[in-house]
Protein backbone atom coordinates (compact mmCIF):
# COMPACT_ATOMS: atom_id res chain seq x y z
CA UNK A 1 46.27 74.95 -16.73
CA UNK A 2 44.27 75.54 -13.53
CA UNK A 3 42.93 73.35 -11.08
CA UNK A 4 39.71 74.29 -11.92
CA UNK A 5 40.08 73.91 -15.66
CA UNK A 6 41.84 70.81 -15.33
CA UNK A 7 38.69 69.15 -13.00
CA UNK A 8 36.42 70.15 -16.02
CA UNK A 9 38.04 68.65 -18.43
CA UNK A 10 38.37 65.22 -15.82
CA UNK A 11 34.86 65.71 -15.62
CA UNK A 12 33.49 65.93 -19.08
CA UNK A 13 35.79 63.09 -19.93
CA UNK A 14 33.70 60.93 -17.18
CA UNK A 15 30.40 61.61 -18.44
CA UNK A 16 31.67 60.90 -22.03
CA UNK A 17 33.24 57.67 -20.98
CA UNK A 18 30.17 56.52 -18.76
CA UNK A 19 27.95 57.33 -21.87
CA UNK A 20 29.92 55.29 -24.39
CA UNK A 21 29.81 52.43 -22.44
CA UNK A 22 26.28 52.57 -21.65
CA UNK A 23 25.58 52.95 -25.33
CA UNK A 24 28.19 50.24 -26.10
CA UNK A 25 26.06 47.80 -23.93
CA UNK A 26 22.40 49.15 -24.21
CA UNK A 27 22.47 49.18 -28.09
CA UNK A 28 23.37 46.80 -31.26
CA UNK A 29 26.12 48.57 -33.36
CA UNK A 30 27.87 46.89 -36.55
CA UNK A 31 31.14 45.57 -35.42
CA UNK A 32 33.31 48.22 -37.41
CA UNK A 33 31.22 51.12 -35.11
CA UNK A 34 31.72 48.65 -31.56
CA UNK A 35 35.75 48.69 -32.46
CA UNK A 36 35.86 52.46 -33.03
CA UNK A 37 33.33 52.81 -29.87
CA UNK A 38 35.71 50.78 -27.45
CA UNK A 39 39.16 52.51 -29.21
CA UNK A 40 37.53 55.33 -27.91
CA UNK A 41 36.98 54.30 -24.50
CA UNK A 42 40.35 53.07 -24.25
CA UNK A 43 41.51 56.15 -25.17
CA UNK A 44 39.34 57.91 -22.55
CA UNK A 45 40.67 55.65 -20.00
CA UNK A 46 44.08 56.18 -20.97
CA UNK A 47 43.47 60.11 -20.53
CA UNK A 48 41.87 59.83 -17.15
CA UNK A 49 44.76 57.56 -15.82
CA UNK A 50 47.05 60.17 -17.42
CA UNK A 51 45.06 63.23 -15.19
CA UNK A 52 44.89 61.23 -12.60
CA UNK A 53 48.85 60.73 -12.26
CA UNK A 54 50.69 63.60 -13.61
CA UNK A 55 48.71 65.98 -13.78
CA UNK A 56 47.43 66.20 -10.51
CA UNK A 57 50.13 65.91 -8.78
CA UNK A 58 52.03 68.49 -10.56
CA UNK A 59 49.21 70.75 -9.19
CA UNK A 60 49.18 69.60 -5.85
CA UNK A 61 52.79 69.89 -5.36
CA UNK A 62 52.36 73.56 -6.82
């Protein structure tokens, strides 16, 4: 994967993640749509740590 691919992918991630929370704490969901909402965040999170670590220093250190 490139560099450049790679910081897409962070990026769309992001946005995604900064518009489920917003929705998460703008809006009223039923409960069984919050838990999915904030599994999903979680999992975003996860991801971004995940980029953030490995992958991007595998591409620094070429």
């Amino acid at each position: 994967m490139s560099t450049e691919e790679l910081n897409k992918m962070i990026a769309v991630k992001k946005m995604d993640l900064e518009e489920c929370e917003q929705e998460l704490h703008n809006r009223y969901y039923p409960s069984v749509v919050r838990v999915a909402m904030m599994r999903y965040i979680s999992e975003l999170r996860h991801q971004l740590e995940m980029f953030n670590s490995d992958d991007l220093k595998k591409i620094e250190n070429g």
